[in-house]
N, C-alpha and C. Protein backbone atom coordinates (compact mmCIF):
# COMPACT_ATOMS: atom_id res chain seq x y z
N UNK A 1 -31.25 25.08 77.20
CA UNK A 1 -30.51 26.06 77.96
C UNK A 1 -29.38 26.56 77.08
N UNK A 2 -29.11 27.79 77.11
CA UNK A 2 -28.39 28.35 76.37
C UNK A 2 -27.46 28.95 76.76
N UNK A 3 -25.88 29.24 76.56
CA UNK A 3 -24.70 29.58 77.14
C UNK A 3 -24.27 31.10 76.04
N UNK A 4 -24.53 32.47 77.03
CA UNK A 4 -23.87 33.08 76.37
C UNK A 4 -22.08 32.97 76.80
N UNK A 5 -21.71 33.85 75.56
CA UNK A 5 -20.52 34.12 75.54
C UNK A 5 -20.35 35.44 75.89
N UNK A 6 -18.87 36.05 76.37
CA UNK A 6 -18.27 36.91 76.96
C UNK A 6 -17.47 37.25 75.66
N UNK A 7 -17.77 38.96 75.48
CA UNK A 7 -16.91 39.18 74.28
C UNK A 7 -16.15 40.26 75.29
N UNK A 8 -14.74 39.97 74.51
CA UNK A 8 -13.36 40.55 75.10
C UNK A 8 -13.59 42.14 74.23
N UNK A 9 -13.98 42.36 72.93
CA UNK A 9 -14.22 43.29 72.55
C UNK A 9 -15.13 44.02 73.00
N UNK A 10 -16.39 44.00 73.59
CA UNK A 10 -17.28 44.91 74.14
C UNK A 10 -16.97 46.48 73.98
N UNK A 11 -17.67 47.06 73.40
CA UNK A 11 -17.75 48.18 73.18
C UNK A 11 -17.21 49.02 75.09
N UNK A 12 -17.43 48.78 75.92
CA UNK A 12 -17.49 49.51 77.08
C UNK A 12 -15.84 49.02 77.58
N UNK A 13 -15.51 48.16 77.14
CA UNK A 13 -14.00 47.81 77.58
C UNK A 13 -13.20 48.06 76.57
N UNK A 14 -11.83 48.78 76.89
CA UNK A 14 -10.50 49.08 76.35
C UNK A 14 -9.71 48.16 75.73
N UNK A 15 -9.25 48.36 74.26
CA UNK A 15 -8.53 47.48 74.22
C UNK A 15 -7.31 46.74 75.31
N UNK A 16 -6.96 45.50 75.45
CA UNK A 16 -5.81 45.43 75.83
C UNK A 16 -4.28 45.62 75.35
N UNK A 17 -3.43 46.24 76.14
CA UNK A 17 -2.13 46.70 76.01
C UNK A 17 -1.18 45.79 76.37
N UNK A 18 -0.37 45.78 75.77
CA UNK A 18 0.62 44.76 76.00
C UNK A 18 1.65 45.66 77.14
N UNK A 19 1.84 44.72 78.35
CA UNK A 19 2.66 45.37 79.69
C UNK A 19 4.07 46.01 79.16
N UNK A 20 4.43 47.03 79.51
CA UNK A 20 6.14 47.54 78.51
C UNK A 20 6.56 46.86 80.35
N UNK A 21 7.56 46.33 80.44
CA UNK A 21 8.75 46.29 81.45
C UNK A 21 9.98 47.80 81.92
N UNK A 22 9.33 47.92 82.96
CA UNK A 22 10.11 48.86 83.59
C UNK A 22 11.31 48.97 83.10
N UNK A 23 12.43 49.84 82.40
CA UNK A 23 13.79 49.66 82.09
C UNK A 23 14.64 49.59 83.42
N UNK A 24 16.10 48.81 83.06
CA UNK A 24 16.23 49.16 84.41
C UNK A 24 17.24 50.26 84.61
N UNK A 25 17.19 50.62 85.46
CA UNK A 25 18.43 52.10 86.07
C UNK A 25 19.20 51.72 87.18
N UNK A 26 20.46 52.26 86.04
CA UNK A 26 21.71 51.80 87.00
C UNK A 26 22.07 53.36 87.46
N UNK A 27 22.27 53.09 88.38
CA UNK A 27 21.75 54.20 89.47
C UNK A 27 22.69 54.50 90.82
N UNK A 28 22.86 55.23 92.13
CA UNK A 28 23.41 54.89 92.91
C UNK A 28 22.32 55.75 93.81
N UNK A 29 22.32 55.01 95.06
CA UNK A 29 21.42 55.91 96.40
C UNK A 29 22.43 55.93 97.22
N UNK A 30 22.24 56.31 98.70
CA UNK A 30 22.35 57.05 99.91
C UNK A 30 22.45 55.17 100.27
N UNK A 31 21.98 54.28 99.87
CA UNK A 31 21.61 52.84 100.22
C UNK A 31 22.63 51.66 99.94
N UNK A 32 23.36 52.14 98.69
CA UNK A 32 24.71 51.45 98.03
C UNK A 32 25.83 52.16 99.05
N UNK A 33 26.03 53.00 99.90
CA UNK A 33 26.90 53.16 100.80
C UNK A 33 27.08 51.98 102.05
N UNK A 34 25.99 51.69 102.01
CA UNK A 34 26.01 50.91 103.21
C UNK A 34 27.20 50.02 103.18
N UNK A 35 27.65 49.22 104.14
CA UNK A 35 29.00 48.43 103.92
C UNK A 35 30.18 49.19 103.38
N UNK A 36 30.32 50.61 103.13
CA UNK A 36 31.75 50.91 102.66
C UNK A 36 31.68 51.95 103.95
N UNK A 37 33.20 52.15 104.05
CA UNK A 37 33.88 53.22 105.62
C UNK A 37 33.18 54.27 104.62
N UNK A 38 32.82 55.26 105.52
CA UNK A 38 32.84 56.69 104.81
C UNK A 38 32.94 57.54 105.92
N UNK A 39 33.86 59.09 105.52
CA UNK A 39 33.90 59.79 104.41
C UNK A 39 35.63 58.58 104.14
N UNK A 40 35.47 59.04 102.19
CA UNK A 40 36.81 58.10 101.94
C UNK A 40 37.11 58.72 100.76
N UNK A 41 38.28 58.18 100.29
CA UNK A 41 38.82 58.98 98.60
C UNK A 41 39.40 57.69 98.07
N UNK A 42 39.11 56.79 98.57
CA UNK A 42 39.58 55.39 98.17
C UNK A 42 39.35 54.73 96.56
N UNK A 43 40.19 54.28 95.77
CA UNK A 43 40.13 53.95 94.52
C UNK A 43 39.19 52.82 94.50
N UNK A 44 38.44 52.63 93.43
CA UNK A 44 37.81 51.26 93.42
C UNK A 44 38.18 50.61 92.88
N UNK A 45 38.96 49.44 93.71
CA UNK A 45 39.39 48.14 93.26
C UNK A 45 38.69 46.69 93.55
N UNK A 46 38.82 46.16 92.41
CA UNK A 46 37.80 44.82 92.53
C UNK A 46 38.38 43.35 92.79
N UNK A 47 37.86 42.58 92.77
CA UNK A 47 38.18 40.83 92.23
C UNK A 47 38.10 40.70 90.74
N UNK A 48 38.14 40.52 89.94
CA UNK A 48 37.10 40.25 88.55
C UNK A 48 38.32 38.67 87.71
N UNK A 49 37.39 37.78 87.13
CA UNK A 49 37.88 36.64 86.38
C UNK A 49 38.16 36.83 85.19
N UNK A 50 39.52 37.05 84.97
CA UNK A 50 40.28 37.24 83.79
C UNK A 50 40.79 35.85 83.65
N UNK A 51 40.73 35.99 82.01
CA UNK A 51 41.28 34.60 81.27
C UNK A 51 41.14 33.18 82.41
N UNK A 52 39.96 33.41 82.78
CA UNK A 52 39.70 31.91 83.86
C UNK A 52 40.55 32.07 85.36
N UNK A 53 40.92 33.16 85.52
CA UNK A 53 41.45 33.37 87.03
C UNK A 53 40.65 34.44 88.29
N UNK A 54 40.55 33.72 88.92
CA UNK A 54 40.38 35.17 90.09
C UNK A 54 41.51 36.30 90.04
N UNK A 55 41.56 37.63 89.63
CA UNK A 55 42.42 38.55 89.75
C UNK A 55 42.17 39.57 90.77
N UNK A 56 42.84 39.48 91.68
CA UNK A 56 43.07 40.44 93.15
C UNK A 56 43.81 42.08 91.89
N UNK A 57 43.28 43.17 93.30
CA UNK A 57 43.80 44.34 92.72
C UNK A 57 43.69 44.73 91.28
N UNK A 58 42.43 44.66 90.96
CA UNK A 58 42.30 44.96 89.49
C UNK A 58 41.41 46.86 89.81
N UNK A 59 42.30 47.56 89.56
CA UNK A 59 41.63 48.76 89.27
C UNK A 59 40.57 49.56 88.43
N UNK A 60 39.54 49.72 88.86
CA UNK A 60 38.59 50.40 87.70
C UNK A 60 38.62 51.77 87.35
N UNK A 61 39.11 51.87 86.32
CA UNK A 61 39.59 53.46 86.06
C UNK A 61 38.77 54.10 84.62
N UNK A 62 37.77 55.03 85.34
CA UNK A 62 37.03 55.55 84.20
C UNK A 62 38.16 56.35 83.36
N UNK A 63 38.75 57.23 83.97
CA UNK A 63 39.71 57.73 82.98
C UNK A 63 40.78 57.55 82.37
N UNK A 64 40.83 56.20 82.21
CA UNK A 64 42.06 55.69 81.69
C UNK A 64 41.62 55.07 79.85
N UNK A 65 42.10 54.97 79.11
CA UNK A 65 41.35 54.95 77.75
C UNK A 65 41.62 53.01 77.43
N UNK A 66 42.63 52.99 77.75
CA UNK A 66 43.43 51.27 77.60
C UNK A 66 43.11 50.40 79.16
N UNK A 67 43.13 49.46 78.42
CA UNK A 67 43.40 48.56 79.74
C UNK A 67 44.83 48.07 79.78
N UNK A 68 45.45 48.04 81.28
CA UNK A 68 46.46 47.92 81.37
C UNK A 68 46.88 46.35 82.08
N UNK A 69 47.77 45.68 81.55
CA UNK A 69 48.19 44.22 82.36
C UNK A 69 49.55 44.66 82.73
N UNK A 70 50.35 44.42 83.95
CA UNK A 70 51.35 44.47 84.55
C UNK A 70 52.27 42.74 84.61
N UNK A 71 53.49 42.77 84.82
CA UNK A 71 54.34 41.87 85.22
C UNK A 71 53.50 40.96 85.89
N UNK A 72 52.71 40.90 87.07
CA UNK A 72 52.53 40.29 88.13
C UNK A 72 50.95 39.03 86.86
N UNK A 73 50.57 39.47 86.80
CA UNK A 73 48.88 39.33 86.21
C UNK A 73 49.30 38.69 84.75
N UNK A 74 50.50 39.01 83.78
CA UNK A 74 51.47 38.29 82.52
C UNK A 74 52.14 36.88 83.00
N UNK A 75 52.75 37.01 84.48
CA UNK A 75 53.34 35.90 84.99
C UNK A 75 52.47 34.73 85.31
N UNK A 76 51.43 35.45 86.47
CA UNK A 76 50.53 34.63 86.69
C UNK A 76 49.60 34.06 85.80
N UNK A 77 48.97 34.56 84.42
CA UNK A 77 48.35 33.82 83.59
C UNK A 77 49.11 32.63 82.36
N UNK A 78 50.45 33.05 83.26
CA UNK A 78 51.22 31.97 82.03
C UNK A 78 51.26 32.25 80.75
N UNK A 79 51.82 33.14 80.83
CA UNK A 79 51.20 34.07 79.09
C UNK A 79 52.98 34.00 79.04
N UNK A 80 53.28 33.97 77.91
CA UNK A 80 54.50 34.01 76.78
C UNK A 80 54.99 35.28 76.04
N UNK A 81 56.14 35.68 75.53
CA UNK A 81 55.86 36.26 74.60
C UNK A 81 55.24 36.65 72.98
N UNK A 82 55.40 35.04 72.93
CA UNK A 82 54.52 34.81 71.62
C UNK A 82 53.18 35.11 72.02
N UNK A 83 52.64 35.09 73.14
CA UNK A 83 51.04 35.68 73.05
C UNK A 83 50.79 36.48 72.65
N UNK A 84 51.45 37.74 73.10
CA UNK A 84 51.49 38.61 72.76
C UNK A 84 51.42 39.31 71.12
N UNK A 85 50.46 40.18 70.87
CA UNK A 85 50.61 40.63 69.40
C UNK A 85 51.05 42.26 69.36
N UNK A 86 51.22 42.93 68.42
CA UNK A 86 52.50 43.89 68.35
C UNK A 86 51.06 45.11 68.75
N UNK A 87 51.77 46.06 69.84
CA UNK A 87 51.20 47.22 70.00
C UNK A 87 52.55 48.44 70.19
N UNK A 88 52.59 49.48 69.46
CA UNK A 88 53.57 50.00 68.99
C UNK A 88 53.38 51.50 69.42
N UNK A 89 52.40 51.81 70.25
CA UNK A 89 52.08 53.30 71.01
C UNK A 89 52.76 53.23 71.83
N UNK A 90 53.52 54.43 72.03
CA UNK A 90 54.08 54.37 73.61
C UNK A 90 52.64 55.13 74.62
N UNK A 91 53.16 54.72 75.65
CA UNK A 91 52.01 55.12 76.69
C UNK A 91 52.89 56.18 77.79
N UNK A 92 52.02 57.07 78.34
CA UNK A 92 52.34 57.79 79.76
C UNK A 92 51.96 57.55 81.05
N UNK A 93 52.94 56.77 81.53
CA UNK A 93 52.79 56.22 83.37
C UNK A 93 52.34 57.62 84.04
N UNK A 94 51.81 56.87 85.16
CA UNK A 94 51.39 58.01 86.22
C UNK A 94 52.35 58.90 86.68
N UNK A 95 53.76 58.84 86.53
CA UNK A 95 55.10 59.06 86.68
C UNK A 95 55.10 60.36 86.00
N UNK A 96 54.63 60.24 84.52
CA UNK A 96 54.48 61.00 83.52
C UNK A 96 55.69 60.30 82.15
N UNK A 97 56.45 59.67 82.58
CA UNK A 97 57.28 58.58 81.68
C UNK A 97 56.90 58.21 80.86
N UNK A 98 57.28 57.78 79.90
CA UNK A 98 56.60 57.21 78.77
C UNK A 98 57.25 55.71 79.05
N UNK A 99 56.07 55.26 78.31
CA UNK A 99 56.62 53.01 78.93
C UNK A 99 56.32 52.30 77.28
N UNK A 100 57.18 51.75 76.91
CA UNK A 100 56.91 50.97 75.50
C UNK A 100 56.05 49.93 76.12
N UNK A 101 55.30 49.63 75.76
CA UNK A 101 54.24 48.48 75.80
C UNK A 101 54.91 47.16 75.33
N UNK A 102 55.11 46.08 75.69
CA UNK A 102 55.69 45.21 75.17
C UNK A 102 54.44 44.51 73.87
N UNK A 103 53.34 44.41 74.18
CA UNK A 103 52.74 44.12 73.20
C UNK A 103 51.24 43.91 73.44
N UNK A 104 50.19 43.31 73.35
CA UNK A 104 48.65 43.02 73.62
C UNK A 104 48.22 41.94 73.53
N UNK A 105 47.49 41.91 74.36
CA UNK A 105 46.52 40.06 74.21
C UNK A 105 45.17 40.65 74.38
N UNK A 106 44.38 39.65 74.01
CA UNK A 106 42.56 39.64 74.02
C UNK A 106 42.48 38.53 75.60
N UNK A 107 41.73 39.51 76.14
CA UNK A 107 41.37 37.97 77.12
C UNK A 107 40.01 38.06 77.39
N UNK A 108 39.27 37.15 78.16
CA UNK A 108 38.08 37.39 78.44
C UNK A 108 37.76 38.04 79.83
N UNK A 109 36.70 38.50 80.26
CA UNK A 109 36.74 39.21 81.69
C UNK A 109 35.05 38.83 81.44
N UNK A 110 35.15 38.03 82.94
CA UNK A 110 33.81 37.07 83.11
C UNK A 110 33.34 38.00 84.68
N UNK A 111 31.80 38.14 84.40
CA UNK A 111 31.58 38.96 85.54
C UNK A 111 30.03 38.24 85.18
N UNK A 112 29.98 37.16 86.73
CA UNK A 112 28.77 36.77 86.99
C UNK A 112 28.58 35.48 85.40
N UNK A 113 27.56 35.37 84.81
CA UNK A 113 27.50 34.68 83.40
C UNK A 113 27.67 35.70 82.50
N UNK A 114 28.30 37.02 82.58
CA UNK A 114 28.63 37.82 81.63
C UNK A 114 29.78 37.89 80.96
N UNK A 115 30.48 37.29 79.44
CA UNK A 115 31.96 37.60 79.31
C UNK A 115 32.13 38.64 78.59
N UNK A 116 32.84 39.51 78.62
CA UNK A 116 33.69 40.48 77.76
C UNK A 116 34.86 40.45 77.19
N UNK A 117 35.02 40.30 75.89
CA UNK A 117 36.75 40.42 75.63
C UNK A 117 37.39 41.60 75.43
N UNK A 118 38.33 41.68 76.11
CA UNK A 118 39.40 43.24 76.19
C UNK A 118 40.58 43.27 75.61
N UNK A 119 40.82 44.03 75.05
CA UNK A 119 42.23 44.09 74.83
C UNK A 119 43.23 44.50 75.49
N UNK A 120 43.89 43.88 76.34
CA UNK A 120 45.12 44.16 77.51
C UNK A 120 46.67 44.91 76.96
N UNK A 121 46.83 45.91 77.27
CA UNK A 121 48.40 46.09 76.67
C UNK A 121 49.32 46.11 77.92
N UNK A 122 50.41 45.22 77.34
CA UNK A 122 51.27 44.74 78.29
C UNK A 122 52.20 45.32 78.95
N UNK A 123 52.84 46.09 79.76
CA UNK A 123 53.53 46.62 80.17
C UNK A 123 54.62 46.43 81.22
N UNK A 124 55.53 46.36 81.05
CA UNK A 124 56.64 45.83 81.99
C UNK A 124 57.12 47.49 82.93
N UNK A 125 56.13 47.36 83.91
CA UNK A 125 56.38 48.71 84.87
C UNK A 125 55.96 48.30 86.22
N UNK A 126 56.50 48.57 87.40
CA UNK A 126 55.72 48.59 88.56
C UNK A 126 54.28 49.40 88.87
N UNK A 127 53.58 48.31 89.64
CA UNK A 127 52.21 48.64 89.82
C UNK A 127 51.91 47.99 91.02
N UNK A 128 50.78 48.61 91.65
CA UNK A 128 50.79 48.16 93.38
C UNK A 128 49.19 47.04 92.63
N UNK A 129 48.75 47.53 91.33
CA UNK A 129 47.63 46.52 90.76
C UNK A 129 48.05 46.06 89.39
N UNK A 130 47.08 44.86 89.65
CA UNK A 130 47.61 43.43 88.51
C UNK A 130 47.22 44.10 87.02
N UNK A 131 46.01 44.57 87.41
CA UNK A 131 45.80 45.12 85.70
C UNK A 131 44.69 46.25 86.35
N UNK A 132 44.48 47.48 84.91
CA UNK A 132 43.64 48.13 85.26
C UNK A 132 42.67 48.18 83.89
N UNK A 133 41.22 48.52 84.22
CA UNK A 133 40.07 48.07 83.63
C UNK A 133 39.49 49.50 83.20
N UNK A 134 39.02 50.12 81.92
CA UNK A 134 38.84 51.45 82.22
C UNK A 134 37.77 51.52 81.21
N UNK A 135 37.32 52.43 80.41
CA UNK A 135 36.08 52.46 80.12
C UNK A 135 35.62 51.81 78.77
N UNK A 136 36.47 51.31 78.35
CA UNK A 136 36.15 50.01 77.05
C UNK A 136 35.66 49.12 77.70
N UNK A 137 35.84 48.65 79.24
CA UNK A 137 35.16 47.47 79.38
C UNK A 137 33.75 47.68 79.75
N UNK A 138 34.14 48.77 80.82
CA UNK A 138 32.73 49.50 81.22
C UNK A 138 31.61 49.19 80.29
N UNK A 139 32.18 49.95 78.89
CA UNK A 139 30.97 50.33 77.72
C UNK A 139 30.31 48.88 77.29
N UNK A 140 31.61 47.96 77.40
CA UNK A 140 30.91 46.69 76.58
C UNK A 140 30.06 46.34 77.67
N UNK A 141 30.56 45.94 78.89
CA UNK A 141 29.48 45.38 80.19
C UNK A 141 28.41 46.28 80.18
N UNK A 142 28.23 47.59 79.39
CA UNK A 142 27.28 48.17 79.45
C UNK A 142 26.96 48.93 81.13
N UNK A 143 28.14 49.07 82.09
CA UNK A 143 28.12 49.21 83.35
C UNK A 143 28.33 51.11 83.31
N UNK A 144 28.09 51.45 84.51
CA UNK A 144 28.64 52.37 85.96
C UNK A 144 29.26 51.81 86.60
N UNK A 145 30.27 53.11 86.82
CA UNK A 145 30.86 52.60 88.63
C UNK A 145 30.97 53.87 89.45
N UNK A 146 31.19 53.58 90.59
CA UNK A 146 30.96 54.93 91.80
C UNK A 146 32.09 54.44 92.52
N UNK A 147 33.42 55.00 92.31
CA UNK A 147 34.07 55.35 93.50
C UNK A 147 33.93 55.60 95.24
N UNK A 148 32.80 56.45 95.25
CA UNK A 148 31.81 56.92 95.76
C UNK A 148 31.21 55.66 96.89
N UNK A 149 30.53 54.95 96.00
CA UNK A 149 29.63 53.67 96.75
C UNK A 149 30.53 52.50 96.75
N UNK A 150 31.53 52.55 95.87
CA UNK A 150 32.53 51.27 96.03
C UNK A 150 31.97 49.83 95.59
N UNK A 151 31.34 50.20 93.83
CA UNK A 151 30.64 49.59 93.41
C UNK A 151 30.35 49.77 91.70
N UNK A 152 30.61 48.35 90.84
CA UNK A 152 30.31 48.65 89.62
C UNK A 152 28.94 47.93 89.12
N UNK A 153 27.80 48.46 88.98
CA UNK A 153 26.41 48.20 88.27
C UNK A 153 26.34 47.77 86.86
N UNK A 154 25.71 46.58 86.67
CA UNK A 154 26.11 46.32 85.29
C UNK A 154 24.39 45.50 85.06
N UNK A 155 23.70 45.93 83.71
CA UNK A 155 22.79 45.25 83.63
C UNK A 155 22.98 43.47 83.27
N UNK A 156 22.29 42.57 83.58
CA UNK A 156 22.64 41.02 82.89
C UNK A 156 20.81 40.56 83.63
N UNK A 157 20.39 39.89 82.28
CA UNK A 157 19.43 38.68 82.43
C UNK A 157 18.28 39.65 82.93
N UNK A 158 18.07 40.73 83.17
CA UNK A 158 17.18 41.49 83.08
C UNK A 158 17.04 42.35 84.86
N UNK A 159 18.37 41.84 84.89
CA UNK A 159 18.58 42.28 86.67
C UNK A 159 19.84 43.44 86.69
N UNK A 160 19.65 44.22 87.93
CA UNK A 160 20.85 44.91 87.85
C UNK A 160 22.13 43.87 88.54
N UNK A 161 23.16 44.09 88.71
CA UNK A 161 24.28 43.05 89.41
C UNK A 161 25.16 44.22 89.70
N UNK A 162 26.03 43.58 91.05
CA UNK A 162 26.99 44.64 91.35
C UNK A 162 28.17 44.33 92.06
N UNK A 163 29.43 45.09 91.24
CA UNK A 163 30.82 44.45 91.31
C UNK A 163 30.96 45.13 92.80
N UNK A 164 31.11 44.66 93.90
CA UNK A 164 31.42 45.32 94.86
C UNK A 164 33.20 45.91 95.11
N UNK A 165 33.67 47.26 95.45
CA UNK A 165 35.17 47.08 95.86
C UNK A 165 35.60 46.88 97.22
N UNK A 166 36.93 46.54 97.03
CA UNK A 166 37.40 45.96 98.27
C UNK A 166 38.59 47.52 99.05
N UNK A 167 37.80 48.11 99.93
CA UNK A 167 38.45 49.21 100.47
C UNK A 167 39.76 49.26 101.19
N UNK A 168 39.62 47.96 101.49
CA UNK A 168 41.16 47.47 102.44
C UNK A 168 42.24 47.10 101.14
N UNK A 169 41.43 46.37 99.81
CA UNK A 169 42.60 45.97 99.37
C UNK A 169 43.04 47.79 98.22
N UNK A 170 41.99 48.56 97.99
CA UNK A 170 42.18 49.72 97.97
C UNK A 170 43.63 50.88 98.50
N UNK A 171 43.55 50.53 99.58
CA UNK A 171 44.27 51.48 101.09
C UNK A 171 45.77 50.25 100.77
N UNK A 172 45.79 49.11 101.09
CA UNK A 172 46.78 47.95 100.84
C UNK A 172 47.82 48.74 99.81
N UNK A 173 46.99 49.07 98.01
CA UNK A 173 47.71 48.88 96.83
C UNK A 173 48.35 50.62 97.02
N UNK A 174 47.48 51.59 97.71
CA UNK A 174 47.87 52.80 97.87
C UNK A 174 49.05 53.13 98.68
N UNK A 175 49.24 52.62 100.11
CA UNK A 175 50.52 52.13 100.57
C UNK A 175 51.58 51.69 99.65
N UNK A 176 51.14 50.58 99.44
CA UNK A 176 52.62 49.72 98.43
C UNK A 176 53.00 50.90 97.22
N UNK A 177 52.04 51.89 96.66
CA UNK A 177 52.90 52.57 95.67
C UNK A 177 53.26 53.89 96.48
N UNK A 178 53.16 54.24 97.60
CA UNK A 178 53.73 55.37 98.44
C UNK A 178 55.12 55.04 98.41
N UNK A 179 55.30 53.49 99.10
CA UNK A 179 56.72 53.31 99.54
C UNK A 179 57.05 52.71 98.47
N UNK A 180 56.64 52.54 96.97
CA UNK A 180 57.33 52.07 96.32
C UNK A 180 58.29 53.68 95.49
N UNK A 181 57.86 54.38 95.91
CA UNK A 181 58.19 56.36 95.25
C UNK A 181 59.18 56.10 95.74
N UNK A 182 60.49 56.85 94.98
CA UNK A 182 61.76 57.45 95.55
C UNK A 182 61.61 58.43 96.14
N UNK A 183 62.29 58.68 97.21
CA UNK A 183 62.57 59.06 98.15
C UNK A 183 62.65 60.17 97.76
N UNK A 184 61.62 61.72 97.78
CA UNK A 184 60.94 62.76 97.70
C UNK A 184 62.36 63.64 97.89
N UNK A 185 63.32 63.75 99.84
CA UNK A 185 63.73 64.59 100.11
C UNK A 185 65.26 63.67 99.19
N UNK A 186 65.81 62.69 98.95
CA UNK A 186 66.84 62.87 98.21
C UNK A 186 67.02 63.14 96.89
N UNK A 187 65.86 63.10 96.00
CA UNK A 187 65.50 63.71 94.80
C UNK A 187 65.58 65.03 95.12
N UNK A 188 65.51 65.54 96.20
CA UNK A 188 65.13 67.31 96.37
C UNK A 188 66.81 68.10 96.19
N UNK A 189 67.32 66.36 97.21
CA UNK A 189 69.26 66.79 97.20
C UNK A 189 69.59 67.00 96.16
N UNK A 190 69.42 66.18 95.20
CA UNK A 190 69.89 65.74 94.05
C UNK A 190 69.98 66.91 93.14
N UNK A 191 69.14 67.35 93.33
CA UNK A 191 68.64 68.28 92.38
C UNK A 191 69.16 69.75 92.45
N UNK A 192 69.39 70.04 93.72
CA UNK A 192 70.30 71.16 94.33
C UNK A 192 71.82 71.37 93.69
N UNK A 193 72.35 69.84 93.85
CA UNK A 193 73.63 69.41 93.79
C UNK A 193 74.16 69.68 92.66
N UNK A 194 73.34 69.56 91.53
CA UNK A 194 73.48 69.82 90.40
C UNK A 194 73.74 71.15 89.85
């Protein structure tokens, strides 16, 4: 008795192709709304683990070029001035002011098993948020974010992942810098008086 064999080459069958994997797309639908209030104009602010901490009120700001660390987020990480290494640009507050930077640190910013290191410049100014995150980190996490959906997409491990924002603590940090403004109509006096 005799056993044929099965040829994989057979003239009538195709070679086989090796499967390509779908890329993935970071993306936003009508579906990533779900869970946020809408209609809204609300900033997207996150949680995210800097230098080994949970950091409340961290702002994601595509148009901002630096990342910014404030008083509150310098205190709380126990950071020194010797941490600090020399950054010598002055910068323009939302004010339109210019703010000397006291100086920069590298820290890490851990999202999920993903780390990134940033360069933070330090600033001794009021802020209703601890630090703000803007598109250097974006680029390295390789992420999007949507204001919009209240959400930052970032590829890792072959999955999409997503920084969700917090709309209340959003509306919270927007308040605190309303009433942290001088007082609109005695600036108006002031200014007359003169």
């Amino acid at each position: 008795m005799s056993v044929a064999r099965l040829s994989t080459e057979d003239s009538n069958s195709k070679p086989k192709r090796a499967r390509i994997k779908d890329p993935l797309v970071l993306g936003f639908s009508a579906d990533n709304k779900i869970g946020t209030i809408q209609p809204h104009d609300d900033a997207l602010v996150v949680t995210l683990r800097i230098g080994g901490y949970d950091v409340k009120r961290v702002l994601v700001d595509q148009g901002s070029a630096v990342e910014i660390m404030y008083p509150d987020l310098y205190k709380g990480l126990n950071l020194k001035p010797e941490d600090l290494t020399a950054y010598d640009s002055p910068l323009v507050s939302f004010e339109g002011k210019t703010v000397t930077p006291r100086g920069q640190i590298r820290l890490p910013i851990q999202t999920g098993s993903d780390v990134v290191e940033v360069d933070f410049i330090m600033v001794d100014a009021y802020s209703p948020y601890t630090t703000i995150v803007t598109r250097s980190w974006l680029h390295a996490l390789e992420a999007v974010s949507s204001t919009l959906h209240q959400k930052v997409k970032y590829p890792s491990n072959g999955q999409v992942k997503d920084i969700v924002g917090n709309q209340f603590m959003a509306r919270q940090c927007m308040v605190a810098a309303i009433l942290h403004r001088p007082n609109v109509e005695s600036l108006a006096s002031a200014e007359r008086n003169l």
